[in-house]
PDB file of N, CA and C in Angstrom:
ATOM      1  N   UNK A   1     109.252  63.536 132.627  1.00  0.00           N
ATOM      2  CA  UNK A   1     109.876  63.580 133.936  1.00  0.00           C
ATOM      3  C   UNK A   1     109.734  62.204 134.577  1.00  0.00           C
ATOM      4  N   UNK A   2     110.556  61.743 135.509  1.00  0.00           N
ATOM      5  CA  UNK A   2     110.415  60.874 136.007  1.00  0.00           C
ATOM      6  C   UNK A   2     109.844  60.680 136.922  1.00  0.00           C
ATOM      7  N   UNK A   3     109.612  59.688 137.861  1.00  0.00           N
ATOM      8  CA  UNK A   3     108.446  59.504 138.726  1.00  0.00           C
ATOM      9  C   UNK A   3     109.305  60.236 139.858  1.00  0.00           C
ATOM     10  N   UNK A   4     110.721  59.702 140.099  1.00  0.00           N
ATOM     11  CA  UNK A   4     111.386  59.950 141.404  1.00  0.00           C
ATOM     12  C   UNK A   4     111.778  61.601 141.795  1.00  0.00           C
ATOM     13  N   UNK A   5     111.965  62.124 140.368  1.00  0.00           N
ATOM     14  CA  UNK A   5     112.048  63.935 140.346  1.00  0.00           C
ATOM     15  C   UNK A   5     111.022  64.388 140.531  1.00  0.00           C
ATOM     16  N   UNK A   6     109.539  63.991 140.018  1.00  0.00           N
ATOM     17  CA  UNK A   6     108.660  64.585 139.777  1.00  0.00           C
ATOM     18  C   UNK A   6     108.348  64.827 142.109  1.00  0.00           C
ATOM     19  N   UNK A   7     108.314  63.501 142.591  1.00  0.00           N
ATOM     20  CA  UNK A   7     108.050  63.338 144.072  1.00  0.00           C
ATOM     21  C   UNK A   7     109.475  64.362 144.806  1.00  0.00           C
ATOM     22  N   UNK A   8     110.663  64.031 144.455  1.00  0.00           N
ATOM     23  CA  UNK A   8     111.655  65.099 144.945  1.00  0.00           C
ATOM     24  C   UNK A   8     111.093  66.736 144.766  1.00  0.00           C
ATOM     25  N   UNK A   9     110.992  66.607 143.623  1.00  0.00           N
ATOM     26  CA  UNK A   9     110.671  68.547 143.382  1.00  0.00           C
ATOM     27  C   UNK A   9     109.002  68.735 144.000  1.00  0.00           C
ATOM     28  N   UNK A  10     107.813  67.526 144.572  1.00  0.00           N
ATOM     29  CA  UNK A  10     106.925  68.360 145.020  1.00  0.00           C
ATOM     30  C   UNK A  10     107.135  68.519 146.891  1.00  0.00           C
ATOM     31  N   UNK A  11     108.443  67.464 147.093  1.00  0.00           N
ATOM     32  CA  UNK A  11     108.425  67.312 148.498  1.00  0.00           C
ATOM     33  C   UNK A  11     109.242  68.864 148.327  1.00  0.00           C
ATOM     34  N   UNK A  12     109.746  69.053 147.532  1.00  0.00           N
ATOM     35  CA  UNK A  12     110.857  70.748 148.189  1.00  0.00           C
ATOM     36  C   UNK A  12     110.021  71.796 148.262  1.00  0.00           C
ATOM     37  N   UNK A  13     108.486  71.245 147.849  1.00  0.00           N
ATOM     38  CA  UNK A  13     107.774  72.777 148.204  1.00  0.00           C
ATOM     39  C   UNK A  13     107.521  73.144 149.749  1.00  0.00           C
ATOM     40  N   UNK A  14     107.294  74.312 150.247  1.00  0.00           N
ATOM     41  CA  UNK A  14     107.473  74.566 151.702  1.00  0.00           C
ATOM     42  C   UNK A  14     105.895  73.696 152.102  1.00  0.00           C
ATOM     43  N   UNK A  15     106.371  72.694 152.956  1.00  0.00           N
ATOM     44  CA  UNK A  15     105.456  72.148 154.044  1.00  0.00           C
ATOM     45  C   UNK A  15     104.746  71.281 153.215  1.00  0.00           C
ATOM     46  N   UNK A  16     105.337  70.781 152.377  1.00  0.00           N
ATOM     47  CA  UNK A  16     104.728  70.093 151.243  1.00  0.00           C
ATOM     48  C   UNK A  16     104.893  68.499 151.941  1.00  0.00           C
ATOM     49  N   UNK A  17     103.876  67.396 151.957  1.00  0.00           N
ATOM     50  CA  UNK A  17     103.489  66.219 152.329  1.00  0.00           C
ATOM     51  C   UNK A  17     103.250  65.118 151.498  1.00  0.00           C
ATOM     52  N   UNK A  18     103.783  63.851 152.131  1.00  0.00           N
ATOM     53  CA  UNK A  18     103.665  62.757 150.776  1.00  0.00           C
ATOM     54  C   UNK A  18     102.997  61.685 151.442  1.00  0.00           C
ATOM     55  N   UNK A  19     101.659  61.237 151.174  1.00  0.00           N
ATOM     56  CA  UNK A  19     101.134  59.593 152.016  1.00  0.00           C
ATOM     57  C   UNK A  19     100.474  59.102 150.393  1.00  0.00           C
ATOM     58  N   UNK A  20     100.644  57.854 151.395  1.00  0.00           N
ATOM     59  CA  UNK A  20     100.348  56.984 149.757  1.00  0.00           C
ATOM     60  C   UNK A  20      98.882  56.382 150.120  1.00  0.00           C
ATOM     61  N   UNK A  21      97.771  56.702 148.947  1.00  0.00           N
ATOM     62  CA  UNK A  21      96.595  56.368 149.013  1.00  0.00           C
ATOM     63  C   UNK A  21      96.064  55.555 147.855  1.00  0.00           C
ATOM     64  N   UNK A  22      94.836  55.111 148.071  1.00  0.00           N
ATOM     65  CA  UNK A  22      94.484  54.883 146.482  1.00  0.00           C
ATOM     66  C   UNK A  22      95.606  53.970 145.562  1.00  0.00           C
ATOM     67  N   UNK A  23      95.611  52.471 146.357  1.00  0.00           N
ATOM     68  CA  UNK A  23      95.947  51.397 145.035  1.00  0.00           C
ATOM     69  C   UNK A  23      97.687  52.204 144.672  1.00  0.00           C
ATOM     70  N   UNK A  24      98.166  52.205 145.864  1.00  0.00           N
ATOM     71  CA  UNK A  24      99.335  53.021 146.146  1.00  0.00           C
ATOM     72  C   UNK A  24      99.678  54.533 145.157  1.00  0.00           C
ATOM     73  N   UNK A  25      99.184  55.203 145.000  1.00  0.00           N
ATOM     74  CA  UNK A  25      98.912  56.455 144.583  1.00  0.00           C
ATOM     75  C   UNK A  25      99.706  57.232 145.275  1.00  0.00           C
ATOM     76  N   UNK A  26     100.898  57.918 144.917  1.00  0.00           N
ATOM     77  CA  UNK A  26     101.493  58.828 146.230  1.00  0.00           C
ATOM     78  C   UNK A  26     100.791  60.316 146.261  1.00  0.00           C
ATOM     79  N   UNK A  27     100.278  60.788 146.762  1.00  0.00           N
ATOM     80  CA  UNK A  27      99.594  62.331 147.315  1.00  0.00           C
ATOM     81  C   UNK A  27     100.087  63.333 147.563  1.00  0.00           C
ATOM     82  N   UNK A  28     100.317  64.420 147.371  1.00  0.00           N
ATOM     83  CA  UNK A  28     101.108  65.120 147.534  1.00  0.00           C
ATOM     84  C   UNK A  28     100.108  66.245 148.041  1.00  0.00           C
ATOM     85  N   UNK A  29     100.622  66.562 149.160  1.00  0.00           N
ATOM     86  CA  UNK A  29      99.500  67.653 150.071  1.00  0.00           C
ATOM     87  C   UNK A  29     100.528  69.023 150.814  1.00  0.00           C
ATOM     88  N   UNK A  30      99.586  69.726 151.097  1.00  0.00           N
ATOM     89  CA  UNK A  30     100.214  70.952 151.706  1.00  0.00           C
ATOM     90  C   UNK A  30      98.845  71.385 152.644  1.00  0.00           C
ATOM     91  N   UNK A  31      99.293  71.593 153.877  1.00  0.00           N
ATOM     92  CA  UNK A  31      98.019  71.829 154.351  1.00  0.00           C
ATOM     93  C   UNK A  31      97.152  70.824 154.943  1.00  0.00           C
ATOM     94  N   UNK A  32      97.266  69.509 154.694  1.00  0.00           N
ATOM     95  CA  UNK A  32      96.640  68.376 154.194  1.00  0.00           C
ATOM     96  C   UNK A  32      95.457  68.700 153.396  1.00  0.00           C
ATOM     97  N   UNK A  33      95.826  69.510 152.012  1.00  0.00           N
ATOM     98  CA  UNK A  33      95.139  69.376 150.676  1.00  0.00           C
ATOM     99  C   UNK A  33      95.928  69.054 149.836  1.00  0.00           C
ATOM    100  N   UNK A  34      95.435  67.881 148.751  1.00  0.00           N
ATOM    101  CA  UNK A  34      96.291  67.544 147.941  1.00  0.00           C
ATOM    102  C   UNK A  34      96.498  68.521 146.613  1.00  0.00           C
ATOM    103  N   UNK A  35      97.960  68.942 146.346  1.00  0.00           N
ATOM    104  CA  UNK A  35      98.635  69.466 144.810  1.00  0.00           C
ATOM    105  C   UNK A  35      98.321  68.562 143.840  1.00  0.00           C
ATOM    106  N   UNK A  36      98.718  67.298 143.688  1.00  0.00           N
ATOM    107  CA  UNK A  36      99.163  66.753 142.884  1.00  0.00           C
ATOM    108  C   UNK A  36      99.353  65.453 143.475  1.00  0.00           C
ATOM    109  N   UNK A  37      99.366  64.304 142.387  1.00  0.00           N
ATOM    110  CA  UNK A  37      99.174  62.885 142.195  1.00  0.00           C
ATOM    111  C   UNK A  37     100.173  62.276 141.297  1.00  0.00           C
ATOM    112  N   UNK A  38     100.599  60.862 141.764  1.00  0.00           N
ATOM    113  CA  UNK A  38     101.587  60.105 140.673  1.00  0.00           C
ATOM    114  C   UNK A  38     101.719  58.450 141.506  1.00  0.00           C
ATOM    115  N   UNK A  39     101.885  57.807 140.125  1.00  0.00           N
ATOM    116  CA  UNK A  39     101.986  56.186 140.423  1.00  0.00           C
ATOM    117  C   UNK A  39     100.413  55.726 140.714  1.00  0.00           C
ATOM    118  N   UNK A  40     100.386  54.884 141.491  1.00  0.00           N
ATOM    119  CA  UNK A  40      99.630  53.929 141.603  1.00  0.00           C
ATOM    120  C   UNK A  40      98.697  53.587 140.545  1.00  0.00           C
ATOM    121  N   UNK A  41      97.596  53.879 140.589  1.00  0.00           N
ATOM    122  CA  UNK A  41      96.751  53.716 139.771  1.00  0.00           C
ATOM    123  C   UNK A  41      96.605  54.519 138.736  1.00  0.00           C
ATOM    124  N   UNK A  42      97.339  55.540 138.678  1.00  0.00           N
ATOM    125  CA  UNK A  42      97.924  56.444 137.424  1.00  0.00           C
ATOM    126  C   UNK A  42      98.540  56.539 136.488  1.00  0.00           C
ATOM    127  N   UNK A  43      99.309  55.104 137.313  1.00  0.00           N
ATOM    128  CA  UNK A  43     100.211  54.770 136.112  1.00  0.00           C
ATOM    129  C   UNK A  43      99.755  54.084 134.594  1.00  0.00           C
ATOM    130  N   UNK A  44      98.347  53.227 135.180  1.00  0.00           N
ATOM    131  CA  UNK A  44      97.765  52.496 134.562  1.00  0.00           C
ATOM    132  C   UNK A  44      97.002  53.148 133.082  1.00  0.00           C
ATOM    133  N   UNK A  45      96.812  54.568 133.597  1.00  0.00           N
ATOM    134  CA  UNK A  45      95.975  55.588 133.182  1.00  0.00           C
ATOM    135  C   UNK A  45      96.415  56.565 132.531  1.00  0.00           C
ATOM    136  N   UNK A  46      97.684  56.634 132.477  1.00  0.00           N
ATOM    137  CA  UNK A  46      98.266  58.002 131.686  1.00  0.00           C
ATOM    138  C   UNK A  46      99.652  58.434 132.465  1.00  0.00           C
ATOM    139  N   UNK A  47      99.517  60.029 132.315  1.00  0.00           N
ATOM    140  CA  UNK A  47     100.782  60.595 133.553  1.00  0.00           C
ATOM    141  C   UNK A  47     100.253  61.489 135.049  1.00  0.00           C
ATOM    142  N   UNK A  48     101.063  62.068 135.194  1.00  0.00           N
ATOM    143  CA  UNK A  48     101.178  62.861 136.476  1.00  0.00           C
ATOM    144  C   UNK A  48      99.228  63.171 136.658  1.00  0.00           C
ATOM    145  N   UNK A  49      99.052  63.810 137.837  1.00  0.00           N
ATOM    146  CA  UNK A  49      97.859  64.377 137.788  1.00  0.00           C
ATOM    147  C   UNK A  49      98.188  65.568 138.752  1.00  0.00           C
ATOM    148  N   UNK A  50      97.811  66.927 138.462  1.00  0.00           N
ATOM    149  CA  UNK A  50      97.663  68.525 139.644  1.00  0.00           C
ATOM    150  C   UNK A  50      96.805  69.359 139.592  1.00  0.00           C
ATOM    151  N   UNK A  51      96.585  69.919 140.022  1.00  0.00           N
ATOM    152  CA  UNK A  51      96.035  71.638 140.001  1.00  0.00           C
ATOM    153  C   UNK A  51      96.779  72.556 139.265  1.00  0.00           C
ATOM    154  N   UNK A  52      95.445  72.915 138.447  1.00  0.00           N
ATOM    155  CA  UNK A  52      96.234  73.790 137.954  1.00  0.00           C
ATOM    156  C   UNK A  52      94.886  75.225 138.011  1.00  0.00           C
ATOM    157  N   UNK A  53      95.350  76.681 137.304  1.00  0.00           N
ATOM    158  CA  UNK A  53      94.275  77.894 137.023  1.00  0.00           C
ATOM    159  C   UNK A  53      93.684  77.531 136.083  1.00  0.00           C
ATOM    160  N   UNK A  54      92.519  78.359 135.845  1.00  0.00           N
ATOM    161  CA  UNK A  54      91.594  77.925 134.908  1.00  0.00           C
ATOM    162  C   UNK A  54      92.353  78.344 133.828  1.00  0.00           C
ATOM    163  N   UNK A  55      93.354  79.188 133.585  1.00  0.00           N
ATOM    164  CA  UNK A  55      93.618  79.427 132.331  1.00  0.00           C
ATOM    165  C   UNK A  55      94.701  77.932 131.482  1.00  0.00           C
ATOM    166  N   UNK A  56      95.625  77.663 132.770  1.00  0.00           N
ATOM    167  CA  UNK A  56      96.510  76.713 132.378  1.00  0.00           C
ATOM    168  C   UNK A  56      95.681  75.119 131.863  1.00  0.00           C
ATOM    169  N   UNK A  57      94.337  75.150 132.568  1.00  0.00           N
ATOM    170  CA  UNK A  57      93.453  73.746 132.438  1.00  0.00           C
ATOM    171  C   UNK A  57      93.450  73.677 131.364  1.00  0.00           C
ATOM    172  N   UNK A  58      92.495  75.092 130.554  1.00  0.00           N
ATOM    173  CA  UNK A  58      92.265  75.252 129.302  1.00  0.00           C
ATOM    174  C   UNK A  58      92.980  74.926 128.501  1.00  0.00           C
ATOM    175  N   UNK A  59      94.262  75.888 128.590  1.00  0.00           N
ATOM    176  CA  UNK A  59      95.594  75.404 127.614  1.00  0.00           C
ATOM    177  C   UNK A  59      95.703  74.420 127.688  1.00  0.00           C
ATOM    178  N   UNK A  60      96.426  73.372 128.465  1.00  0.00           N
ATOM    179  CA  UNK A  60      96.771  72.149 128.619  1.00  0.00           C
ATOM    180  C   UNK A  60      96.019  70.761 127.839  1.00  0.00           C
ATOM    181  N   UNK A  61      94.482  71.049 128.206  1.00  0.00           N
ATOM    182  CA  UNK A  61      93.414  70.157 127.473  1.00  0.00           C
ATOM    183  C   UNK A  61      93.193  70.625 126.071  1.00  0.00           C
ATOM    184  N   UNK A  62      93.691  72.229 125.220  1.00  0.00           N
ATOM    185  CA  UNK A  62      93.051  72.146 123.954  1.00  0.00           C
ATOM    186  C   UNK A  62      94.481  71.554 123.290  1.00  0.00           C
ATOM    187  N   UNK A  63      95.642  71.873 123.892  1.00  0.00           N
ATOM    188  CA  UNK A  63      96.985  71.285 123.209  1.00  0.00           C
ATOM    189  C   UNK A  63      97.231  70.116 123.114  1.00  0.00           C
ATOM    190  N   UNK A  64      96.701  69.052 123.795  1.00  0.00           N
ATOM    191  CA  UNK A  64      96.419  67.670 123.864  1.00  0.00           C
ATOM    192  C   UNK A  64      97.422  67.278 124.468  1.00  0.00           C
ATOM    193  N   UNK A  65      98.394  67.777 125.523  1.00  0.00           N
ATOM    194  CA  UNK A  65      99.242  67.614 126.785  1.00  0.00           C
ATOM    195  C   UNK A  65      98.182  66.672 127.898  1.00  0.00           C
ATOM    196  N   UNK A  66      97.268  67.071 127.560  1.00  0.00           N
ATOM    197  CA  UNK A  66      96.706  66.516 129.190  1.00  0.00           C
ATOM    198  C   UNK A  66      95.250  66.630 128.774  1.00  0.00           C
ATOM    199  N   UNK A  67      94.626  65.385 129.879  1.00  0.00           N
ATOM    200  CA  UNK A  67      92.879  65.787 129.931  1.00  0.00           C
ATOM    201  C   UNK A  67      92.332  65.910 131.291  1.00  0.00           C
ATOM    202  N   UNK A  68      90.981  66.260 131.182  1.00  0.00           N
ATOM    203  CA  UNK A  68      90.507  66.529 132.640  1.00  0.00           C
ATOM    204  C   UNK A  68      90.580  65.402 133.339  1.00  0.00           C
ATOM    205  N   UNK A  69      91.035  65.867 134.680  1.00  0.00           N
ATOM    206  CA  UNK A  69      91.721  64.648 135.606  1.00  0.00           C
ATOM    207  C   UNK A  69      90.299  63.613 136.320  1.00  0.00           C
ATOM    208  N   UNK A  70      90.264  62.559 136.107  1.00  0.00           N
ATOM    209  CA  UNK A  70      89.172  61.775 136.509  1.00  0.00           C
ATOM    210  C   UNK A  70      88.740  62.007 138.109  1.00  0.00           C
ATOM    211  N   UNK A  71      87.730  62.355 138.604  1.00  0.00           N
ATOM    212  CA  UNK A  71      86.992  62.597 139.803  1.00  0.00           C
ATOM    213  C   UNK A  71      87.474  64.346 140.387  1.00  0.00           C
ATOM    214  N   UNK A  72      88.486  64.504 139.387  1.00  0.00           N
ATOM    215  CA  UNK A  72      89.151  66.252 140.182  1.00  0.00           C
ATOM    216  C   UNK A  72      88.911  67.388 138.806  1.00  0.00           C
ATOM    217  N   UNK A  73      87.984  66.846 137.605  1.00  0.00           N
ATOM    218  CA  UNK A  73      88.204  67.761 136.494  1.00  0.00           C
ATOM    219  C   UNK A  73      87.355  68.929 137.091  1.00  0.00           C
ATOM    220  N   UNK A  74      86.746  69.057 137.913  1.00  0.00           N
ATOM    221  CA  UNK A  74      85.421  70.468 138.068  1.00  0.00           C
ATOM    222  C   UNK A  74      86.745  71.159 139.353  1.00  0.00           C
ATOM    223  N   UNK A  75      87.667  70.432 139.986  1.00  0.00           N
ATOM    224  CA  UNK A  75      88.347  71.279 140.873  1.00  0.00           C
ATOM    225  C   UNK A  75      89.191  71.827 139.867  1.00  0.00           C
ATOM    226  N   UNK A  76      89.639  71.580 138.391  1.00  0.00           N
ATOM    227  CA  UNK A  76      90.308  72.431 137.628  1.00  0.00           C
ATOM    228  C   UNK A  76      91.890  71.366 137.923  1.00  0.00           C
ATOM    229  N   UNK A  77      91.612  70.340 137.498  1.00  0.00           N
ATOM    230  CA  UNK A  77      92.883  69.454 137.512  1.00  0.00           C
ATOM    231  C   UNK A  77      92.657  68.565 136.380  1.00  0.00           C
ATOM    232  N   UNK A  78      94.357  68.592 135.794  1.00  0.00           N
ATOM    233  CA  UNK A  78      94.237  67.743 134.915  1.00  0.00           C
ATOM    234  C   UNK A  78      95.416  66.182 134.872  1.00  0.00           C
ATOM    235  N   UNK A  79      95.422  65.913 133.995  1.00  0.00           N
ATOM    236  CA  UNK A  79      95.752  64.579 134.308  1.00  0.00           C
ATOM    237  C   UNK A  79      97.129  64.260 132.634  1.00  0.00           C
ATOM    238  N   UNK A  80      98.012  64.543 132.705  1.00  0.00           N
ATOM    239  CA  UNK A  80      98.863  64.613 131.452  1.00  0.00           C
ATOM    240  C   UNK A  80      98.759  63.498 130.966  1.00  0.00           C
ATOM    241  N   UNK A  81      99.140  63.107 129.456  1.00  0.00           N
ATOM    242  CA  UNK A  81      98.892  62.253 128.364  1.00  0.00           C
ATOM    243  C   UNK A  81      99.810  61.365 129.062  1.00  0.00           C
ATOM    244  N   UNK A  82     101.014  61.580 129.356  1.00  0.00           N
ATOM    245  CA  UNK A  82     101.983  60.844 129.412  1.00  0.00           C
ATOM    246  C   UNK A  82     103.253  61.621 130.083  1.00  0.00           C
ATOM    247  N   UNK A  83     104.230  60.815 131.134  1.00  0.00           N
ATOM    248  CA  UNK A  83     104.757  61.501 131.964  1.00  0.00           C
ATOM    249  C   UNK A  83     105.790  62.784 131.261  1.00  0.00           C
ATOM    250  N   UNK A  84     106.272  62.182 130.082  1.00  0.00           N
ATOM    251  CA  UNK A  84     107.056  62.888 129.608  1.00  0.00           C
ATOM    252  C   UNK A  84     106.187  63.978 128.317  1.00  0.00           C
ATOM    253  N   UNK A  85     104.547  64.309 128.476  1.00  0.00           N
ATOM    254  CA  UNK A  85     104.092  65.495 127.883  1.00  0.00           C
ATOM    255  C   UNK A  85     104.884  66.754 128.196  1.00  0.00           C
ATOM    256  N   UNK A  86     105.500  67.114 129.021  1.00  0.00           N
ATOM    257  CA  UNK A  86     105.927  68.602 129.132  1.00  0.00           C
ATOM    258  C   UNK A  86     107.287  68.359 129.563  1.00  0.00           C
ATOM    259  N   UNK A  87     108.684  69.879 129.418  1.00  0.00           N
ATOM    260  CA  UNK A  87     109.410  69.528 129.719  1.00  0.00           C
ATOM    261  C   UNK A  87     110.029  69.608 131.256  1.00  0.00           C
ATOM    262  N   UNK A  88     110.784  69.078 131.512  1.00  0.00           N
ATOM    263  CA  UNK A  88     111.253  68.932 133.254  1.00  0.00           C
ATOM    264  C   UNK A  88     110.441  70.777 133.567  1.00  0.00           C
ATOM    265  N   UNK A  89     111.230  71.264 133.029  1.00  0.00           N
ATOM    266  CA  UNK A  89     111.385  72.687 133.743  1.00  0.00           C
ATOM    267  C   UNK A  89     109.840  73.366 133.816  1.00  0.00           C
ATOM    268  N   UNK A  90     109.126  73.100 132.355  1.00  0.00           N
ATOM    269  CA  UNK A  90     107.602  73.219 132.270  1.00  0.00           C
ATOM    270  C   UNK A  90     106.639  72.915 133.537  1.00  0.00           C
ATOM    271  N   UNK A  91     106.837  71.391 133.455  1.00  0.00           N
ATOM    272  CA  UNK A  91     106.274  70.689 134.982  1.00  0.00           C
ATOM    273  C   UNK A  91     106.703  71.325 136.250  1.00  0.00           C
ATOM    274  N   UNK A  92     107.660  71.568 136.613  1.00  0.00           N
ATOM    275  CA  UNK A  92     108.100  72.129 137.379  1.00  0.00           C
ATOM    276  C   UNK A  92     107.401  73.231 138.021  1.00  0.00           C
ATOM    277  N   UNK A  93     107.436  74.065 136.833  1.00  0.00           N
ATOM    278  CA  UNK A  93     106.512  75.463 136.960  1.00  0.00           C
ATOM    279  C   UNK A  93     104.690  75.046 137.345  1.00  0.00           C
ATOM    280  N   UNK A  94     104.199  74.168 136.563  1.00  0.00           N
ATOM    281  CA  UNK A  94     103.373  74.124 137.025  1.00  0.00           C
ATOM    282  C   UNK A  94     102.851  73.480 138.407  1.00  0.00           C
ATOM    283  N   UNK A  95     104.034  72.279 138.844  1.00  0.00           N
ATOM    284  CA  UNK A  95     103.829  71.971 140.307  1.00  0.00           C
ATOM    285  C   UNK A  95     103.700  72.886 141.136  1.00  0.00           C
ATOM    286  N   UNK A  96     104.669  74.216 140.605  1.00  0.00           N
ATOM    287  CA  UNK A  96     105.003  75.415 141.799  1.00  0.00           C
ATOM    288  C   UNK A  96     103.130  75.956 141.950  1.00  0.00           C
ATOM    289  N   UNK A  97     103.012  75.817 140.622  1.00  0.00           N
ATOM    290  CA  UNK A  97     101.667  76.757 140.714  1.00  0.00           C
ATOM    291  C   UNK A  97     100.205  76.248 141.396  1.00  0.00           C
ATOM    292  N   UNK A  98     100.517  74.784 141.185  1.00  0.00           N
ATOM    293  CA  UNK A  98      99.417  74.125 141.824  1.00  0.00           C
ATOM    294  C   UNK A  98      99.725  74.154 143.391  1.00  0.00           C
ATOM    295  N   UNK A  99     101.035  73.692 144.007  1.00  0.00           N
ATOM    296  CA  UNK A  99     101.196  74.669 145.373  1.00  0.00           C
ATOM    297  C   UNK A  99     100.357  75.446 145.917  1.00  0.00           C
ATOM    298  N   UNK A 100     101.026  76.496 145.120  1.00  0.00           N
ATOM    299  CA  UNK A 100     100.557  78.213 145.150  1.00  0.00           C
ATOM    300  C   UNK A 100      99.061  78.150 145.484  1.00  0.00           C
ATOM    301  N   UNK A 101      98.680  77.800 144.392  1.00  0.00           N
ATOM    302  CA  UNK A 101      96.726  77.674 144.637  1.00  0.00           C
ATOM    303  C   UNK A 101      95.790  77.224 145.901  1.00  0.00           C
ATOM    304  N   UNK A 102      96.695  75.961 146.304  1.00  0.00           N
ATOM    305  CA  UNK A 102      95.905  75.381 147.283  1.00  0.00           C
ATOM    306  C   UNK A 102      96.897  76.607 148.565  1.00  0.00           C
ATOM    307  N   UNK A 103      98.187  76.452 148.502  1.00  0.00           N
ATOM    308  CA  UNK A 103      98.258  77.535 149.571  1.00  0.00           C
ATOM    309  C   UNK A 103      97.405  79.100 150.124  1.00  0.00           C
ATOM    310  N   UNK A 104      97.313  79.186 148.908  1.00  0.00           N
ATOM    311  CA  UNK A 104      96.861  80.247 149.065  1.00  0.00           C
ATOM    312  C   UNK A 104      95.600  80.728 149.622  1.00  0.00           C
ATOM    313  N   UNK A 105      94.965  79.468 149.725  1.00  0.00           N
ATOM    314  CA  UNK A 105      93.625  79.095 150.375  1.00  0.00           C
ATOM    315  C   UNK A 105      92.929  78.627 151.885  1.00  0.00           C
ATOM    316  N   UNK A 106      94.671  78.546 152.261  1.00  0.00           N
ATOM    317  CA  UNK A 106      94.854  77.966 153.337  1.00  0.00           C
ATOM    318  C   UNK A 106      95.483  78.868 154.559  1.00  0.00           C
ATOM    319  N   UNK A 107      94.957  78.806 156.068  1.00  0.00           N
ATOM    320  CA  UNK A 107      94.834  79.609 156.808  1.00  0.00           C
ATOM    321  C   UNK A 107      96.306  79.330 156.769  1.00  0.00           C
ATOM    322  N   UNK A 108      96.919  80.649 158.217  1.00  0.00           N
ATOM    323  CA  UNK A 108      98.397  80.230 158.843  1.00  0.00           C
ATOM    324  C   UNK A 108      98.188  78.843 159.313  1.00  0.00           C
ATOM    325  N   UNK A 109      97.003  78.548 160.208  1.00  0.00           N
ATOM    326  CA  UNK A 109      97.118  77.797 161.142  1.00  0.00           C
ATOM    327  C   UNK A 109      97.249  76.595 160.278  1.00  0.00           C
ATOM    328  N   UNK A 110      96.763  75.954 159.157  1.00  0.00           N
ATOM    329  CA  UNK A 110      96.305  75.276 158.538  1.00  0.00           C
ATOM    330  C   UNK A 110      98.224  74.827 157.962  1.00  0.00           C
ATOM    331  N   UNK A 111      98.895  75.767 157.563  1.00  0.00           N
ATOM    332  CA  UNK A 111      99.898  75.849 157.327  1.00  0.00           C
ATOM    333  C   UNK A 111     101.162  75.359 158.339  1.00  0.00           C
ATOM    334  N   UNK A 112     100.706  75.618 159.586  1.00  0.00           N
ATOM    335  CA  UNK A 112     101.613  75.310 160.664  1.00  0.00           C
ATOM    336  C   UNK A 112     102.181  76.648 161.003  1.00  0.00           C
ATOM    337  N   UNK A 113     101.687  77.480 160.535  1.00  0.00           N
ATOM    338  CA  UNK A 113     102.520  78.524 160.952  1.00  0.00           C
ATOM    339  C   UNK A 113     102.571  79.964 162.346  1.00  0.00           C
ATOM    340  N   UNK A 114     100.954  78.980 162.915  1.00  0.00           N
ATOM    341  CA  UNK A 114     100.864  79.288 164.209  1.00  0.00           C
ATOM    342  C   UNK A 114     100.868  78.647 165.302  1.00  0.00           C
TER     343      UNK A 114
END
């Protein structure tokens, strides 16, 4: 996937946020908790970086798609080999899911939705 789809499809998640940190790193937050990571200093390092369930971590790291994401592997994030390890639609699914996770954790208020 590319860098510019990968940032389009996490900004279309609802209430989904983009600031650039970290040696220009763009962030991708909901809540102001971050989903998911791309560019800056990532680039240097491999591909994309998100949240994912413990089951998808697992998968992901024994298939050799991805490894545990540097400073976020104990939050259950991993960090893909290379941008184009999975396909558009694959990634996709899992952006939705890393969303999902941190939303789901997160009050209304936290959400904006009071």
């Amino acid at each position: 996937m590319r860098p510019k789809t990968f940032e389009a499809h996490c900004l279309r998640l609802p209430a989904a946020t983009k600031v650039v940190q970290w040696e220009g790193t763009s962030v991708f937050k909901v809540g102001g908790k971050m989903f998911a990571l791309a560019g800056g200093y990532i680039e240097s390092t491999g591909g994309f970086m998100f949240k994912t369930s413990n089951m998808a971590y697992q998968l992901l790291i024994e298939q050799g798609l991805a490894q545990p994401a540097p400073y976020l592997a104990r939050a259950k994030w991993v960090q893909l080999m290379a941008n184009d390890s999975l396909p558009d639609a694959e990634l996709k699914a899992y952006l939705d899911q890393a969303h999902a996770l941190i939303v789901e954790k997160l009050s209304r208020k936290a959400l904006g939705l009071d």
